[in-house]
Protein backbone atom coordinates (compact mmCIF):
# COMPACT_ATOMS: atom_id res chain seq x y z
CA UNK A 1 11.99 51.89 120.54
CA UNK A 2 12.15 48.46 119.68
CA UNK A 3 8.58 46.60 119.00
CA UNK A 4 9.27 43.31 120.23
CA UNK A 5 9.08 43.90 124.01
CA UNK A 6 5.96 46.51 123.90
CA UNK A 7 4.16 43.71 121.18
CA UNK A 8 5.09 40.58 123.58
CA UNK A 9 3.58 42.37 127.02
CA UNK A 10 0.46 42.87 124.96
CA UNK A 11 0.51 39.48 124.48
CA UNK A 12 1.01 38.72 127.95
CA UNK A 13 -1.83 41.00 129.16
CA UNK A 14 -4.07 39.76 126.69
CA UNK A 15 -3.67 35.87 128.10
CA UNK A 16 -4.44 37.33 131.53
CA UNK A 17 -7.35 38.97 130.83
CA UNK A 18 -8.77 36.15 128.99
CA UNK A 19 -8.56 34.16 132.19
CA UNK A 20 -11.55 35.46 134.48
CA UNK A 21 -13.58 34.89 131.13
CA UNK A 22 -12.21 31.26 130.88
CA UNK A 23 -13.33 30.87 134.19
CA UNK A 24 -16.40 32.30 134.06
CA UNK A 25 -17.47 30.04 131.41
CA UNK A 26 -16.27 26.85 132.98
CA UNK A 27 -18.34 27.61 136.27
CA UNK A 28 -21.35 28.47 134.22
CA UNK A 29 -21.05 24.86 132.25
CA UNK A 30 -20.19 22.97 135.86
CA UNK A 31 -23.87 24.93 137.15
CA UNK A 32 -25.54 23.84 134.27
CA UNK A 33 -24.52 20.21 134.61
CA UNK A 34 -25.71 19.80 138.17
CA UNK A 35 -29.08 21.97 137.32
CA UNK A 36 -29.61 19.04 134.61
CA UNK A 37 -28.27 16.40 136.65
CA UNK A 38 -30.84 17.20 139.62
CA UNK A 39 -33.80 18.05 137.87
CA UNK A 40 -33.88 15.15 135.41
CA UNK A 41 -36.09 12.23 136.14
CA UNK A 42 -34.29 9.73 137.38
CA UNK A 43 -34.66 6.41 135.51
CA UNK A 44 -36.97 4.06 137.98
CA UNK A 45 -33.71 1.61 139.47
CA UNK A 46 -32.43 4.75 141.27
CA UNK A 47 -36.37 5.37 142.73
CA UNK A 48 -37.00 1.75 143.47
CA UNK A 49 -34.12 -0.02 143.79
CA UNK A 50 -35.87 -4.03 144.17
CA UNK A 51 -37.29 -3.21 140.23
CA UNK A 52 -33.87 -4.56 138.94
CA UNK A 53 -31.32 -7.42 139.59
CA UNK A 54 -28.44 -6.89 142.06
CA UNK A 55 -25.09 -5.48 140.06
CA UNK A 56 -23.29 -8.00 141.47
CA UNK A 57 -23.42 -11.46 139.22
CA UNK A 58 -21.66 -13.67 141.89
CA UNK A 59 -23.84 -13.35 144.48
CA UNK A 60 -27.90 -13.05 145.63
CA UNK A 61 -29.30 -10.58 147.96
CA UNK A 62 -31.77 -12.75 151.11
CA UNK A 63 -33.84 -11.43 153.22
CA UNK A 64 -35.09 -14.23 155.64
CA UNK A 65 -39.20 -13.43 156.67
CA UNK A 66 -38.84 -12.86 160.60
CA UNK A 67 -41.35 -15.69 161.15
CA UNK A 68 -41.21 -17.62 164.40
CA UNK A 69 -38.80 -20.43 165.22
CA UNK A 70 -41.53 -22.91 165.70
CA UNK A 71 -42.01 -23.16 161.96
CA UNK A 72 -38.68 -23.96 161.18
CA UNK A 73 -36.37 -25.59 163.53
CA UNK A 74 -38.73 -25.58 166.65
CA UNK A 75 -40.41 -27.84 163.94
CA UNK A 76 -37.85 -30.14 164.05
CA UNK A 77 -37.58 -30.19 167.78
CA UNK A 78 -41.60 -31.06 167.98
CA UNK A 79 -40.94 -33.94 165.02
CA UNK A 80 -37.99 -35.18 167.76
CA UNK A 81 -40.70 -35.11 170.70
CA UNK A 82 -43.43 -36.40 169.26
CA UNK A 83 -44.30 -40.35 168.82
CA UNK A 84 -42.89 -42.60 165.82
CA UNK A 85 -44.34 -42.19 162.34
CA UNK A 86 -47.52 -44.50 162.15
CA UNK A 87 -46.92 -45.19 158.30
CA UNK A 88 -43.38 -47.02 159.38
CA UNK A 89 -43.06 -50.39 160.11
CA UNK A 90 -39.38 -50.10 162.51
CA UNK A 91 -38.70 -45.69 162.59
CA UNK A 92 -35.13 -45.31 162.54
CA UNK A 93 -35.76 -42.03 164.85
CA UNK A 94 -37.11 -44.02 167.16
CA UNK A 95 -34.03 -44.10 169.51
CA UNK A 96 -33.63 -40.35 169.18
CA UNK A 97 -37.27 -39.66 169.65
CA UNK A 98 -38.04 -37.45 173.11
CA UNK A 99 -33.71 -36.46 173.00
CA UNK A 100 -33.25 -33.37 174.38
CA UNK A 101 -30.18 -31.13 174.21
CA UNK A 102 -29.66 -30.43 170.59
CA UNK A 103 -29.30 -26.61 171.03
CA UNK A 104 -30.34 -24.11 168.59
CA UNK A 105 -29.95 -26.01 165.62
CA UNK A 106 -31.63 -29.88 165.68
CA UNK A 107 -30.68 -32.44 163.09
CA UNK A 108 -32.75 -33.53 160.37
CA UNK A 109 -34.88 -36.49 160.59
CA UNK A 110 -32.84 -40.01 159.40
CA UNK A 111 -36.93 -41.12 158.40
CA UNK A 112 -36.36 -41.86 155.08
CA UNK A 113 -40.04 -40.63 154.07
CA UNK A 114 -39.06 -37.47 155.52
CA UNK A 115 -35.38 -36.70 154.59
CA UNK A 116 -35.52 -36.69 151.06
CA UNK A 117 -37.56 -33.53 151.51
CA UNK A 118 -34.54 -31.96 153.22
CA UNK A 119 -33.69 -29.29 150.48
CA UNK A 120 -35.71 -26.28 152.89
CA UNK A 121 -33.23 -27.67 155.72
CA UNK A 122 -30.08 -27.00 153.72
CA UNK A 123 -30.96 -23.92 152.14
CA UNK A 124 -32.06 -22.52 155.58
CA UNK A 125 -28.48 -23.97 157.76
CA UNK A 126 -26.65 -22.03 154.62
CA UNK A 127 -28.60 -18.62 155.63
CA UNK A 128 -28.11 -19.31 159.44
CA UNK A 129 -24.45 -19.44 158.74
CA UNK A 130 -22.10 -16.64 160.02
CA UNK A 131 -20.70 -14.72 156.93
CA UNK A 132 -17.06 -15.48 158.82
CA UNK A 133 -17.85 -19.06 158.46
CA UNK A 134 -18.79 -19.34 154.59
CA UNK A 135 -15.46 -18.22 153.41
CA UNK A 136 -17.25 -16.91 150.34
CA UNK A 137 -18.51 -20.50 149.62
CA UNK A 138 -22.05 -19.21 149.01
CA UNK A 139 -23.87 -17.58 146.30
CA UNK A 140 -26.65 -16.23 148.52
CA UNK A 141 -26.15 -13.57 150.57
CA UNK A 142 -28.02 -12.82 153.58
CA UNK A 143 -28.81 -8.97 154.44
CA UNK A 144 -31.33 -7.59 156.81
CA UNK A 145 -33.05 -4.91 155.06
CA UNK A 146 -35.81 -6.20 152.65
CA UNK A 147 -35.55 -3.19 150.67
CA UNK A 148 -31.91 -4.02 149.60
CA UNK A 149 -32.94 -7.88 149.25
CA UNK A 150 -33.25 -9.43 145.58
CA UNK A 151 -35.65 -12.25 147.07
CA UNK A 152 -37.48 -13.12 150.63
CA UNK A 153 -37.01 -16.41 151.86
CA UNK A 154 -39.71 -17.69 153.95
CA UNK A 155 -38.44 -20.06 156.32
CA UNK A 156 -41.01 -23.02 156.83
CA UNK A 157 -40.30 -25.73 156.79
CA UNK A 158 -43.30 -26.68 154.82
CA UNK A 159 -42.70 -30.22 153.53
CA UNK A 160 -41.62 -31.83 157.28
CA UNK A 161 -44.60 -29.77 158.43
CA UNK A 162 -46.64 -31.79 156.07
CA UNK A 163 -44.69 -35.55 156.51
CA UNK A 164 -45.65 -35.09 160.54
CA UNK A 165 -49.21 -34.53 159.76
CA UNK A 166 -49.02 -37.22 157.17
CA UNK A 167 -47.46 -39.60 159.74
CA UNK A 168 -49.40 -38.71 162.69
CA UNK A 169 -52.05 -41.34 161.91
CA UNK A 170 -54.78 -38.85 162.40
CA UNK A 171 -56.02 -39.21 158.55
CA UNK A 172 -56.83 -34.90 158.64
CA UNK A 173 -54.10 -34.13 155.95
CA UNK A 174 -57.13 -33.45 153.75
CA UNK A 175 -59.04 -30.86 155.77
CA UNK A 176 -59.31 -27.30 156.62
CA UNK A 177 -59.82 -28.15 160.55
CA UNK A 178 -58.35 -27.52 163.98
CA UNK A 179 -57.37 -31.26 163.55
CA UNK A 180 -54.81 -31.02 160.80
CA UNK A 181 -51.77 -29.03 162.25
CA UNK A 182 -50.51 -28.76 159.05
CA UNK A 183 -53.20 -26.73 157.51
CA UNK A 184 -52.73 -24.31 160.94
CA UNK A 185 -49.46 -24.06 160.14
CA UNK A 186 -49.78 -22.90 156.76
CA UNK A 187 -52.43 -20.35 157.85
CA UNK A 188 -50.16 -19.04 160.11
CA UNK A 189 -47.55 -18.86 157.55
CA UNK A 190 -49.54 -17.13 154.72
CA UNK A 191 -51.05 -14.87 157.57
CA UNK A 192 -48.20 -13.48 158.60
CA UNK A 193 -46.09 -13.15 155.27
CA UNK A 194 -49.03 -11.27 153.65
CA UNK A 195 -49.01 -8.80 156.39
CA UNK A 196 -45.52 -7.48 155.78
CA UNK A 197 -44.43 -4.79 154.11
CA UNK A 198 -42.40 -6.61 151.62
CA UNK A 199 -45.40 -8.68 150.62
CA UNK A 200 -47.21 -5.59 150.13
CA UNK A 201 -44.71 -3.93 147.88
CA UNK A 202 -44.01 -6.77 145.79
CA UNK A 203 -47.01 -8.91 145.93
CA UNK A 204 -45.06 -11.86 146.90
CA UNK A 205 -43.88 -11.95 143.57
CA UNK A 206 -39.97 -11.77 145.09
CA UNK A 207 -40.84 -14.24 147.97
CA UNK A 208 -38.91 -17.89 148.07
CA UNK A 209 -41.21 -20.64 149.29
CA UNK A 210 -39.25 -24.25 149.27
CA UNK A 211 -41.99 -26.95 148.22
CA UNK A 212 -40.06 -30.18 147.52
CA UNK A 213 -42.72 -32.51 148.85
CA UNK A 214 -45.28 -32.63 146.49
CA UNK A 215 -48.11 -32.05 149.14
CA UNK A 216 -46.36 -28.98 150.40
CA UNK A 217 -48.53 -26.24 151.80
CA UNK A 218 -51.34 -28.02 149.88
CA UNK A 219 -53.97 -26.01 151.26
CA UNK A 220 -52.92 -22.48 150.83
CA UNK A 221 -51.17 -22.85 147.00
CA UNK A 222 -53.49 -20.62 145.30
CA UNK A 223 -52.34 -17.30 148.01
CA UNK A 224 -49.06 -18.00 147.34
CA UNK A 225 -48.99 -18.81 143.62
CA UNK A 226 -47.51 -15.33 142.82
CA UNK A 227 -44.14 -16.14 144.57
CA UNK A 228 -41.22 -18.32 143.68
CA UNK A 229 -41.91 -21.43 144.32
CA UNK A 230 -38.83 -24.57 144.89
CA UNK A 231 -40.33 -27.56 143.49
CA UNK A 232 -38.77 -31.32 142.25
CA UNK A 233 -41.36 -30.85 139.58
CA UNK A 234 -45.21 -29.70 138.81
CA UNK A 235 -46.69 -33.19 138.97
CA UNK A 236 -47.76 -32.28 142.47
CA UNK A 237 -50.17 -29.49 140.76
CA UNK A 238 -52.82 -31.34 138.49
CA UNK A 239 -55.76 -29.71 138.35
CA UNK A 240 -57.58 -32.30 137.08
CA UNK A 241 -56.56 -36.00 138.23
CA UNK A 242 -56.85 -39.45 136.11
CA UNK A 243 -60.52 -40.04 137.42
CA UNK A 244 -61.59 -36.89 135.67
CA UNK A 245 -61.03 -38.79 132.55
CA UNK A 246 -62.14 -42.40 133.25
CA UNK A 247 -58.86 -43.60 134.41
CA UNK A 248 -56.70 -41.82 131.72
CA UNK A 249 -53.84 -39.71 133.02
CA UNK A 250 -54.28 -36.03 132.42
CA UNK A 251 -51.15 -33.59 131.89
CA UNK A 252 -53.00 -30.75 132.23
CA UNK A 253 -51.47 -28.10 135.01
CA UNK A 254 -52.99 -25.38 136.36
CA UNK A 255 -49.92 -23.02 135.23
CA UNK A 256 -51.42 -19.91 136.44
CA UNK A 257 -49.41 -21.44 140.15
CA UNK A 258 -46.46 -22.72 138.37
CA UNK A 259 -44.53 -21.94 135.30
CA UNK A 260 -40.57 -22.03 134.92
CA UNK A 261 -40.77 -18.57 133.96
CA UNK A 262 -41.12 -17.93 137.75
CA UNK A 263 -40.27 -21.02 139.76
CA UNK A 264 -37.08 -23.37 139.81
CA UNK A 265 -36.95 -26.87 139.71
CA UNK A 266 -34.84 -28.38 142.49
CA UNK A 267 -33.37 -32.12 143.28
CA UNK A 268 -34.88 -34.49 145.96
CA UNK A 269 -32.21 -35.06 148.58
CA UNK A 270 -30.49 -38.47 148.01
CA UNK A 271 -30.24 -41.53 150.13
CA UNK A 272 -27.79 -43.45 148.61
CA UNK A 273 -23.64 -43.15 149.52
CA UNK A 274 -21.97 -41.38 146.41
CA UNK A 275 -20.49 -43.90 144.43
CA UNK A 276 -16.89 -42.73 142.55
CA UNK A 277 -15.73 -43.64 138.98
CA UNK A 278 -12.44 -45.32 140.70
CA UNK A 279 -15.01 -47.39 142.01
CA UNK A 280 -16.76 -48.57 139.55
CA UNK A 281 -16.60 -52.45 138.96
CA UNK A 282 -18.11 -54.38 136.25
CA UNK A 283 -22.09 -55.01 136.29
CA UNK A 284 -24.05 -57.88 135.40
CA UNK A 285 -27.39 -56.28 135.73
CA UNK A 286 -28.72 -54.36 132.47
CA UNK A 287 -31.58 -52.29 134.06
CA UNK A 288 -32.53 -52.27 137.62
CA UNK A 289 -35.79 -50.80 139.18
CA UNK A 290 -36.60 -50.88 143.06
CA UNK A 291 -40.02 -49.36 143.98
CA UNK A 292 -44.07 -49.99 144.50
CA UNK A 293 -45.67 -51.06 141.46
CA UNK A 294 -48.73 -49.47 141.84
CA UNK A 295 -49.53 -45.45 141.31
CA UNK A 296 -51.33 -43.30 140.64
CA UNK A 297 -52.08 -40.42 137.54
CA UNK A 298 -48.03 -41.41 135.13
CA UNK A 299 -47.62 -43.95 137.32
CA UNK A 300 -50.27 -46.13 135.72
CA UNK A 301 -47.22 -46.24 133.04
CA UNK A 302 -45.29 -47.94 135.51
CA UNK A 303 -47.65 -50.97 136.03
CA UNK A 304 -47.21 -51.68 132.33
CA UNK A 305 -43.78 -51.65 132.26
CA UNK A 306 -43.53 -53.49 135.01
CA UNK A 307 -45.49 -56.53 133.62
CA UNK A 308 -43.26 -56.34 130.39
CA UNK A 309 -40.28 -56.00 132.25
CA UNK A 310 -40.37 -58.48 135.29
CA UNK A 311 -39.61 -61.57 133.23
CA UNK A 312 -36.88 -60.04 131.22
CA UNK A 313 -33.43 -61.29 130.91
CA UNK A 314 -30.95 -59.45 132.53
CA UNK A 315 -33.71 -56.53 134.24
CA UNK A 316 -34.51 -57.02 138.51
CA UNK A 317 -37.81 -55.37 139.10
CA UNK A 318 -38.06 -55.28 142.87
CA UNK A 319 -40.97 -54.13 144.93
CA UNK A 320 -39.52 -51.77 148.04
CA UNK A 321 -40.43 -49.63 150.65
CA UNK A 322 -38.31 -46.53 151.72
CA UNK A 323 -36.67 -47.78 155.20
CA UNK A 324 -33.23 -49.21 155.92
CA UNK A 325 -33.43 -53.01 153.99
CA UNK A 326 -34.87 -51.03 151.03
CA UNK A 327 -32.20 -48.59 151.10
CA UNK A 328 -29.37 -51.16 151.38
CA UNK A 329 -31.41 -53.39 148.65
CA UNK A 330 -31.03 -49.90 146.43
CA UNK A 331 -27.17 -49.87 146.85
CA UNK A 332 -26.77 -53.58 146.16
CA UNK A 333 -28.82 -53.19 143.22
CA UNK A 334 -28.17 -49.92 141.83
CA UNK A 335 -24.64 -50.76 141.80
CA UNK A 336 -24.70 -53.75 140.08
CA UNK A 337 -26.87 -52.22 137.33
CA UNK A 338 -25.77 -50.73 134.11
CA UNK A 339 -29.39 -49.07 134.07
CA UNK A 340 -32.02 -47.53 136.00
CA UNK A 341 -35.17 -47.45 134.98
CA UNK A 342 -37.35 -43.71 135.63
CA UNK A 343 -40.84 -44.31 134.85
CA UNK A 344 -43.39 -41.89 136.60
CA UNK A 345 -44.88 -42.70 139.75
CA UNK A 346 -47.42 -40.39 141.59
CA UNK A 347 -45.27 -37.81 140.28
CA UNK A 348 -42.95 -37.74 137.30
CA UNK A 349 -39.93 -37.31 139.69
CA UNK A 350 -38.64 -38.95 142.48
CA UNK A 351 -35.55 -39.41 144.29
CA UNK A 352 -34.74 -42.21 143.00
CA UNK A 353 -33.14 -40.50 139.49
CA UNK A 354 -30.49 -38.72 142.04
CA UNK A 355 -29.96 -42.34 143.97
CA UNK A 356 -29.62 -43.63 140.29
CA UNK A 357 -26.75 -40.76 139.52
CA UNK A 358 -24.47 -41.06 143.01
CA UNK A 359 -24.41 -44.56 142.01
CA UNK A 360 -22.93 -44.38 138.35
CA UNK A 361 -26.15 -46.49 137.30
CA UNK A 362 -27.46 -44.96 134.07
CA UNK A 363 -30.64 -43.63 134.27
CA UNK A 364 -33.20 -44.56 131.82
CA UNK A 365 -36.30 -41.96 131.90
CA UNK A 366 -39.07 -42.60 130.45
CA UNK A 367 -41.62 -39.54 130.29
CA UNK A 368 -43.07 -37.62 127.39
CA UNK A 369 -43.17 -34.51 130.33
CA UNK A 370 -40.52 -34.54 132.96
CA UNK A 371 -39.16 -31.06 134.57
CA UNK A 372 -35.69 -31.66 135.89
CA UNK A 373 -33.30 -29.51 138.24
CA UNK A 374 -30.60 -26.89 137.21
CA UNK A 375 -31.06 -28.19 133.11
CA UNK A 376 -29.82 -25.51 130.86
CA UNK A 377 -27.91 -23.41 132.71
CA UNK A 378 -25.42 -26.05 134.36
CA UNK A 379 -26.56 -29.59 133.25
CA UNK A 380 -27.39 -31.37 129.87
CA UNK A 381 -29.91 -34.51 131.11
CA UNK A 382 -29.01 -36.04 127.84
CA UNK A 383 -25.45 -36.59 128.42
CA UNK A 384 -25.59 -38.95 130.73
CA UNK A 385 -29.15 -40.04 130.49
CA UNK A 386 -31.58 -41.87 127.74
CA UNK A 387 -34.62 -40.63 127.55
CA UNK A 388 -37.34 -43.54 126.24
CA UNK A 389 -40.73 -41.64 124.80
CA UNK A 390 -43.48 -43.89 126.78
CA UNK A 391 -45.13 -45.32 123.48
CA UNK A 392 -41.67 -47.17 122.69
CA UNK A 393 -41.23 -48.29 126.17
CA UNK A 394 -44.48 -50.10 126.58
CA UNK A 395 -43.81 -51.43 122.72
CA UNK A 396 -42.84 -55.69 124.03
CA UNK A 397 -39.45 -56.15 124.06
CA UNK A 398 -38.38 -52.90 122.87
CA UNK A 399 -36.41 -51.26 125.80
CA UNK A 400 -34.12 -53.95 126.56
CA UNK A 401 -33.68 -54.27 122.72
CA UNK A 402 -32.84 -50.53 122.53
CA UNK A 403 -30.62 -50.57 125.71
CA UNK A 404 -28.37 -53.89 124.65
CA UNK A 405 -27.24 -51.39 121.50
CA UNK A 406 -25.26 -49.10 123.74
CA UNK A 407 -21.69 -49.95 123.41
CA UNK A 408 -18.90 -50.08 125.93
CA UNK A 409 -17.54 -46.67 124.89
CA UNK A 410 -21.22 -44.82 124.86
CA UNK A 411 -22.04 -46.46 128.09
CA UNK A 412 -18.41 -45.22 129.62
CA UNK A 413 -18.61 -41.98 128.02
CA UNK A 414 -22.21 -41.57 130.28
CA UNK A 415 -20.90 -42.30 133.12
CA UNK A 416 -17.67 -40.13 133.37
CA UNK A 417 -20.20 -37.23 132.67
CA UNK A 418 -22.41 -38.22 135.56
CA UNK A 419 -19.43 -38.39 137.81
CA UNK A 420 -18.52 -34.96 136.80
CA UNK A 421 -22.58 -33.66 137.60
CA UNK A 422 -22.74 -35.65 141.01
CA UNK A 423 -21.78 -32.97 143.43
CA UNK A 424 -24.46 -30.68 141.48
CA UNK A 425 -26.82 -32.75 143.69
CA UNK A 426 -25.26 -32.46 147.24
CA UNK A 427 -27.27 -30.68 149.76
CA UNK A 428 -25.40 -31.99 153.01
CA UNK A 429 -22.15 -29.86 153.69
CA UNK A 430 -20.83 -32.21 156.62
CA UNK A 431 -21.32 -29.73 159.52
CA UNK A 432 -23.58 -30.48 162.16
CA UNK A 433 -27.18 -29.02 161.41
CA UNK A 434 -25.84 -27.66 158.33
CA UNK A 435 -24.28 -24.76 159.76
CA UNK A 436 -21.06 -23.98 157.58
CA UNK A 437 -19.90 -23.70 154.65
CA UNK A 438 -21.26 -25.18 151.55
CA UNK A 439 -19.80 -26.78 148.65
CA UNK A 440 -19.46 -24.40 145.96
CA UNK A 441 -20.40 -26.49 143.48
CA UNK A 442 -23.14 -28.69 145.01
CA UNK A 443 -27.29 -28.05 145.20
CA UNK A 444 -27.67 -25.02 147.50
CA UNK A 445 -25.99 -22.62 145.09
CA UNK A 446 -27.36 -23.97 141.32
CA UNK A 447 -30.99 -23.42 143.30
CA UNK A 448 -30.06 -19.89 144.05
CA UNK A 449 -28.22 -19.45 140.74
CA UNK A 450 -31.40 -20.33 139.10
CA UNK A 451 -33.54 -18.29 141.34
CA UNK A 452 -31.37 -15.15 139.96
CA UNK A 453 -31.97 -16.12 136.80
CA UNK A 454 -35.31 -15.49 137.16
CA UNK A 455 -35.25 -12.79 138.56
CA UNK A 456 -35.39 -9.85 135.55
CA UNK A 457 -38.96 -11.39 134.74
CA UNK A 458 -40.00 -11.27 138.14
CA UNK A 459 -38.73 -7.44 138.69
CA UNK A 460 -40.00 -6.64 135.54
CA UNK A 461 -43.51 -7.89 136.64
CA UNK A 462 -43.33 -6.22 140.22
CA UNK A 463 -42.99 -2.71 138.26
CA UNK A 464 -45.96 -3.61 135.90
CA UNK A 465 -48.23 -4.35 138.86
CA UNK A 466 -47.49 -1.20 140.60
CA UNK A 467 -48.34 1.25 137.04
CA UNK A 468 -51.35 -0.92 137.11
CA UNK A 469 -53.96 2.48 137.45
CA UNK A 470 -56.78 0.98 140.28
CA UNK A 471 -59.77 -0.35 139.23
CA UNK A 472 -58.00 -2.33 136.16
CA UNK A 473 -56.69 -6.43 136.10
CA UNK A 474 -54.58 -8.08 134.69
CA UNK A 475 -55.60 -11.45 133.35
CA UNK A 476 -54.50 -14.61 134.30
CA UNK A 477 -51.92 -16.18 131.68
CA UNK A 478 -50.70 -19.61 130.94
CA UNK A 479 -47.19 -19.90 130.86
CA UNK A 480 -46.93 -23.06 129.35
CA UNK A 481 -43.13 -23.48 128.89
């Protein structure tokens, strides 16, 4: 009998029966997976999923405190019934004062004092927005869980809060009294935020406060130091002033509250009309300056230049106030300048520099120590900026000198780069209350774009805090950066 048929249905049989063991084996393999799988520690983003940055690099989880309206737009409404600002010689609210009818969502004060603190106002309309109305013009994204959020966004409206005690005319900004509604206001604040759960679990570490005046929940800074903090800058956080030193200015900050580590640097809101390069007409002005002349702490820089500077060919030194002649004095001036000068007042910022920029007027800055908004990651200050160290500014003669070298092409070459950074700047989105959309490419998303990029320091210190073992500290570190 032929071998081939009997040799190929051993074959055959032997293939089959190797199949159950094939099988076998695979199942046994699959079981051992999911027994590893299961019962290996998971690494700590799957436990606690706020210890690490959202996935998604477009976009930033919010979580908006559930604090009550009153300290946020009922704010507003009380700043709309209440009398005119005392420290205001005409209010250009006045007229609108004791209106009623502006439903849910008031506008922002026209008070001049008041509005450029507006950033908290824009930041909060883009987080009241409907997600069907942003059209995916935002990089924050609002969600209602705090577990899933990458930050907590505290909505007070903490610098108007401050502006109405400031001009109220009752002189109790300064004390820790029934009198000063401010200080209540913070209490209540910092009360109920440190009472939640997401406090708790974080420390406040992940929570967004938005400080742009520099007086800002003045009271209460050292209970919220921990969190992320909006600020135009830290001058509004010496701990020791220039009378500590007999009358020399001191740069030393108390950076256990603020370090850019944790906190983000953010623009003053303009007041002057953007100004484009199609625009632009000759000047005849080589460096403008409207302001007071007298400051304190870096502004007693200021004074000096000013007496250099007043008698100066081709420089306007002009002594203003912030209402509506000052403001169209600004334009006028601004516009016909080839440079503003930056010198520190109270505080090394002011909104001035962003006036200076929507109006294609250089500026000139001149600070040995100046924080400014968005640098690095989106802006370079330098090109479309000069930066004067103060020992050469206050050198006679020496600024003008240095300024008159600039030549047509470096001077044009600034200004085409600060026309591309002005809408960088822009908090207002043109809807009413600032419910809507934003622009993509103005203030409200470089702040949160910055606040992300903070963010793997702060997670990383949330998880560090909580393997603290009880009983043990952590010292206090400078961050001087």
């Amino acid at each position: 009998m032929p071998l081939g048929p009997k040799s190929n249905g051993r074959g055959a049989s032997t293939a089959l029966c190797t199949l159950p063991s094939l099988f076998v084996t695979l199942t046994f393999l699959c079981l051992v997976s999911f027994f590893i799988f299961f019962t290996t520690p998971k690494p700590i983003h799957t436990l606690y999923n706020k210890s690490i940055v959202s996935s998604e690099t477009n976009s930033i989880n919010v979580f908006v405190a559930d604090l009550p309206r009153s300290l946020s737009y009922g704010l507003i409404e009380q700043y709309w019934a209440s009398d005119t600002d005392h420290r205001l010689p005409t209010d250009p609210d006045v007229g609108t004062r004791s209106t009623t009818g502006f439903g849910k969502y008031p506008p922002f004060p026209e008070n001049l004092l008041v509005k450029q603190y507006s950033a908290e106002y824009w930041i909060m309309g883009d987080l009241e927005t409907p997600e069907e109305m942003r059209t995916g013009s935002s990089f924050a994204r609002r969600v209602g869980d705090w577990r899933v959020a990458d930050v907590v966004f505290v909505p007070f409206f903490a610098a108007l809060s401050a502006e109405m005690e400031l001009g109220s005319g009752r002189g109790a900004f300064r004390k820790k009294s029934v009198e000063n509604q401010d200080y209540l206001r913070q209490r209540e604040v910092v009360d109920f935020v440190k009472n939640t759960e997401a406090w708790k679990n974080s420390g406040g570490r992940d929570h967004v406060f938005v400080l742009t005046d520099p007086v800002a929940m003045w009271h209460v800074r050292a209970e919220i130091a921990p969190a992320i903090l909006l600020v135009v800058d830290f001058g509004g956080w010496y701990k020791l002033d220039s009378k500590s030193y007999g009358g020399n200015s001191s740069d030393r900050i108390e950076h256990t509250q603020v370090s850019l580590l944790k906190d983000v640097i953010v623009p003053y809101t303009y007041m002057l009309p953007r100004l484009s390069l199609s625009e632009y007409q000759k000047r005849n002005t080589l460096l403008y300056f409207k302001g007071a002349k007298h400051r304190h702490r870096g502004g007693l820089v200021r004074e000096s230049l000013w007496d250099l500077l007043v008698n100066e060919p081709g420089v306007v030194m002009e002594e203003g106030f912030p209402n509506a002649t000052g403001r169209q004095q600004s334009i006028r001036g601004m516009r016909s300048s080839e440079f503003c000068l930056h010198p520190a007042g109270d505080t090394p910022t002011s909104c001035r520099l962003f006036d200076a920029i929507q109006s294609l007027c250089i500026p000139v800055i001149v600070s040995d120590n100046i924080e400014l908004p968005f640098e690095g990651s989106a802006i370079d200050y330098s090109e479309f900026s000069v930066f004067v160290a103060v020992g050469d500014a206050l050198k006679p003669k020496w600024l003008v000198d240095h300024l008159k070298h600039f030549s047509k092409k470096q001077k044009e070459e600034l200004r085409q780069n600060m026309a591309r950074v002005q809408p960088f700047f822009q908090y207002d989105n043109g809807y009413p209350a600032g419910i809507g959309p934003i622009p993509r490419n103005g203030a409200v998303n470089h702040i949160w774009k910055k606040v992300h990029q903070k963010l793997p320091a702060i997670k990383e210190s949330i998880v560090r805090e909580k393997r603290k073992p009880l009983g043990t500290s952590i010292p206090r570190r400078c961050h001087c950066t």
